[in-house]
C-alpha atoms as a PDB file:
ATOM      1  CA  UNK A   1     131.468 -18.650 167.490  1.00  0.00           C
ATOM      2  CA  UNK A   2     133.591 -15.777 168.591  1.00  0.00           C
ATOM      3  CA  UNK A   3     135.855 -16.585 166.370  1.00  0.00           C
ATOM      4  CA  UNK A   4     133.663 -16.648 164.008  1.00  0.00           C
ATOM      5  CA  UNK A   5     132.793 -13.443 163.964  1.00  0.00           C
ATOM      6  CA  UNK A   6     136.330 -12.177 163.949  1.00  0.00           C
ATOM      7  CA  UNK A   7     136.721 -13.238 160.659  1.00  0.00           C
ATOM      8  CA  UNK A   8     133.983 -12.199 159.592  1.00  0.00           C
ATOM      9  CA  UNK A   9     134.367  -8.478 160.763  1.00  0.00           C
ATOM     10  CA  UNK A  10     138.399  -8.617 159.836  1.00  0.00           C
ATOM     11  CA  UNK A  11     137.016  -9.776 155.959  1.00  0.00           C
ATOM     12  CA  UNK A  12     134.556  -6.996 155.934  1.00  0.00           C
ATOM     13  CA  UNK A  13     137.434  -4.454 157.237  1.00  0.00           C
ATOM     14  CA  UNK A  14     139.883  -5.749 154.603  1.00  0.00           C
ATOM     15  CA  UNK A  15     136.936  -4.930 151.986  1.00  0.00           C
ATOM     16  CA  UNK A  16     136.125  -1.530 153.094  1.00  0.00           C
ATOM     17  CA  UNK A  17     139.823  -0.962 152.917  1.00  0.00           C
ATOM     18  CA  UNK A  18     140.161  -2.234 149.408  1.00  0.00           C
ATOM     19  CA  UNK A  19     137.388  -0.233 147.999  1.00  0.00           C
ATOM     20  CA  UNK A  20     139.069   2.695 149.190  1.00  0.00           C
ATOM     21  CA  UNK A  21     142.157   1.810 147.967  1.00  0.00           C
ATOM     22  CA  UNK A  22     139.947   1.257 144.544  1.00  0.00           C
ATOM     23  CA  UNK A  23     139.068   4.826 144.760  1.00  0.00           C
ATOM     24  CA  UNK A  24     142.510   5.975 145.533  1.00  0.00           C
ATOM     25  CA  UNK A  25     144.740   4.196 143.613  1.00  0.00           C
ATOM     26  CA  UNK A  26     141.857   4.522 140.716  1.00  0.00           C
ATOM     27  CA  UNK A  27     142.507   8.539 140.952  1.00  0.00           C
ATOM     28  CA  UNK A  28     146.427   8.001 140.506  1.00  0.00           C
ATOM     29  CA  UNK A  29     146.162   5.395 137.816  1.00  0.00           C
ATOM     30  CA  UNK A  30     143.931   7.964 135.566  1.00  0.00           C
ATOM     31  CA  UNK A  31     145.917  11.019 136.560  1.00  0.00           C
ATOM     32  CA  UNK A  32     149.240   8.657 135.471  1.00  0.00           C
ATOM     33  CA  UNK A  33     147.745   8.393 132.197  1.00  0.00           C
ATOM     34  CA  UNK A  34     146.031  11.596 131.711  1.00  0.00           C
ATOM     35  CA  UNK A  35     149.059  13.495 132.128  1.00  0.00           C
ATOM     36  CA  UNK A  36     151.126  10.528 130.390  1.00  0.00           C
ATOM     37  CA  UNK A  37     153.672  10.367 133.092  1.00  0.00           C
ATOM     38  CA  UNK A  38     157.047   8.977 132.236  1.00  0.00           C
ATOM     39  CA  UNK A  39     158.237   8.781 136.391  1.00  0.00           C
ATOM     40  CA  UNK A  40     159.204   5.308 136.754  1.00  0.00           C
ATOM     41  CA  UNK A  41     159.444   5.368 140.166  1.00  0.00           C
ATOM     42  CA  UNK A  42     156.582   6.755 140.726  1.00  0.00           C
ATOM     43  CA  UNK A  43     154.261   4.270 138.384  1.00  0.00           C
ATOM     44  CA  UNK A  44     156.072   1.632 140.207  1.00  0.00           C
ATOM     45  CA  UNK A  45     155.344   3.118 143.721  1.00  0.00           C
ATOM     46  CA  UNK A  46     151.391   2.333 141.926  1.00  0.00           C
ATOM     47  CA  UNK A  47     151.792  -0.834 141.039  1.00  0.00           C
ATOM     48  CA  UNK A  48     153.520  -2.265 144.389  1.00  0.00           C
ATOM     49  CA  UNK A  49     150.835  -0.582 146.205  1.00  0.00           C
ATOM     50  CA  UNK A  50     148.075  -1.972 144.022  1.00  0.00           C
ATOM     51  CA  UNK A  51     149.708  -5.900 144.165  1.00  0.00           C
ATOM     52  CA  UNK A  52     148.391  -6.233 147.578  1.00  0.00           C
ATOM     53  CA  UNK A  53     145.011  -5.418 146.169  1.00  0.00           C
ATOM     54  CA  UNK A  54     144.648  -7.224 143.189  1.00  0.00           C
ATOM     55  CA  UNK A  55     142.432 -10.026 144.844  1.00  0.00           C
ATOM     56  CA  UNK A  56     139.782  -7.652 143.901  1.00  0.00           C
ATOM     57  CA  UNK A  57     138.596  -7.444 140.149  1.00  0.00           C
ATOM     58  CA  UNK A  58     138.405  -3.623 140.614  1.00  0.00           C
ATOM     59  CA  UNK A  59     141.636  -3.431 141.456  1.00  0.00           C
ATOM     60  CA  UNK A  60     143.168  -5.872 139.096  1.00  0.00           C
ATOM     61  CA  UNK A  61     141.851  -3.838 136.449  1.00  0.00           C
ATOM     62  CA  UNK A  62     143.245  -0.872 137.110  1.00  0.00           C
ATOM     63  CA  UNK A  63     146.775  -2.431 137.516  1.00  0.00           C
ATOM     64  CA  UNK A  64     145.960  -4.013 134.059  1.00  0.00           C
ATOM     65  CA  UNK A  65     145.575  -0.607 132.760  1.00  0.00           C
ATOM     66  CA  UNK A  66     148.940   0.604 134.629  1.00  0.00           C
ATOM     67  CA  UNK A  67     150.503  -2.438 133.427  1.00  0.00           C
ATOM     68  CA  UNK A  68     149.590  -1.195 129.485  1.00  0.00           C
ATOM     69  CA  UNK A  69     150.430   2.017 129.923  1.00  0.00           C
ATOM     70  CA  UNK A  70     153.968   1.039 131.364  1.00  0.00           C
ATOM     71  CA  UNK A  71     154.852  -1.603 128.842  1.00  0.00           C
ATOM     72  CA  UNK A  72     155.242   1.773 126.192  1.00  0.00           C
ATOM     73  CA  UNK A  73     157.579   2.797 128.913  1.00  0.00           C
ATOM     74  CA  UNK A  74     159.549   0.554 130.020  1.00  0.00           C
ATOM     75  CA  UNK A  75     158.876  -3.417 128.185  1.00  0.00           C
ATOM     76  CA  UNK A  76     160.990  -5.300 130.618  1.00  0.00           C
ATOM     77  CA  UNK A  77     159.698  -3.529 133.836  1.00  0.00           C
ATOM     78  CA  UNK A  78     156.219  -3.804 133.092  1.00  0.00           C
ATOM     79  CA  UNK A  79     156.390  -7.726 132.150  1.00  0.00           C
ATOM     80  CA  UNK A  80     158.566  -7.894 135.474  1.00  0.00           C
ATOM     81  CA  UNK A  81     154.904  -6.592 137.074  1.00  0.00           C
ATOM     82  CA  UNK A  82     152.676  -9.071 135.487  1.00  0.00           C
ATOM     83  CA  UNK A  83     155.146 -12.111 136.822  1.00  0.00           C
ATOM     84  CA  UNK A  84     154.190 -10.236 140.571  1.00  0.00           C
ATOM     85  CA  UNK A  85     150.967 -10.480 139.841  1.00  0.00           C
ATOM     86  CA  UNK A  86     151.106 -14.154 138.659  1.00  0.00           C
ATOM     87  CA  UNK A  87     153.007 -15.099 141.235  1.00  0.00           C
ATOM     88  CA  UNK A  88     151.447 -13.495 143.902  1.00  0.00           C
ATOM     89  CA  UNK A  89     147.272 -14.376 142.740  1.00  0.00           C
ATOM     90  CA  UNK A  90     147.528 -17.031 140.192  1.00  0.00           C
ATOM     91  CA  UNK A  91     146.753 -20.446 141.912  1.00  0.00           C
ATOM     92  CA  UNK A  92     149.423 -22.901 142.269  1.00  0.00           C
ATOM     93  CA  UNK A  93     148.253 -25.095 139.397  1.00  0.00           C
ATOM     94  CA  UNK A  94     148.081 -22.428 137.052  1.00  0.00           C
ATOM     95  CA  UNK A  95     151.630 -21.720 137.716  1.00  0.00           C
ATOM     96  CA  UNK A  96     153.550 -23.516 135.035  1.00  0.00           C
ATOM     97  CA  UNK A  97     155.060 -20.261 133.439  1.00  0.00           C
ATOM     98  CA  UNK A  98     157.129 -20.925 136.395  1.00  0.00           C
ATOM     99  CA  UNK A  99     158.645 -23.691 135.170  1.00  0.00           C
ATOM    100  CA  UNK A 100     159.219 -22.412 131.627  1.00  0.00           C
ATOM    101  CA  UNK A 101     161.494 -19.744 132.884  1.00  0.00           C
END
């Protein structure tokens, strides 16, 4: 039962963390495309911060929106970040892009 309980206080930690990562990452995303910044590095810096979020639907969306905004950027870079996010959340049956490549 202990043990229990542990997981069930580490899963509610991990989703008070994401929503404030939500909230945080949520304020760069729109400021990134407010201001239409061109900083690679720095949309990037976003988006590998975000991966480890994406298991929430908040979060996915906003690096959906990232993901958009980069393609006008930089095509190649921005498909590179949709492959992460396949490869990191998609299900292993769902995974036959995989194979294609």
């Amino acid at each position: 039962m202990k043990e229990n309980k542990a997981i069930i206080n580490i899963a509610k930690m991990i989703q008070g963390l994401s929503g404030k990562a939500v909230i945080e990452y949520g304020r760069e995303v729109e400021r990134i495309v407010k201001t239409n910044c061109r900083d690679k590095r720095e949309i990037e810096r976003s988006l590998d911060g975000m991966l480890d979020f994406c298991f929430d639907p908040k979060m996915l969306e906003l690096y959906r929106k990232l993901c958009r905004f980069y393609y006008d950027i930089d095509r190649d870079a921005a498909i590179r970040y949709v492959h992460y996010y396949r490869d990191m959340w998609d299900p292993k049956e769902k995974k036959e892009w995989q194979k294609k490549h």
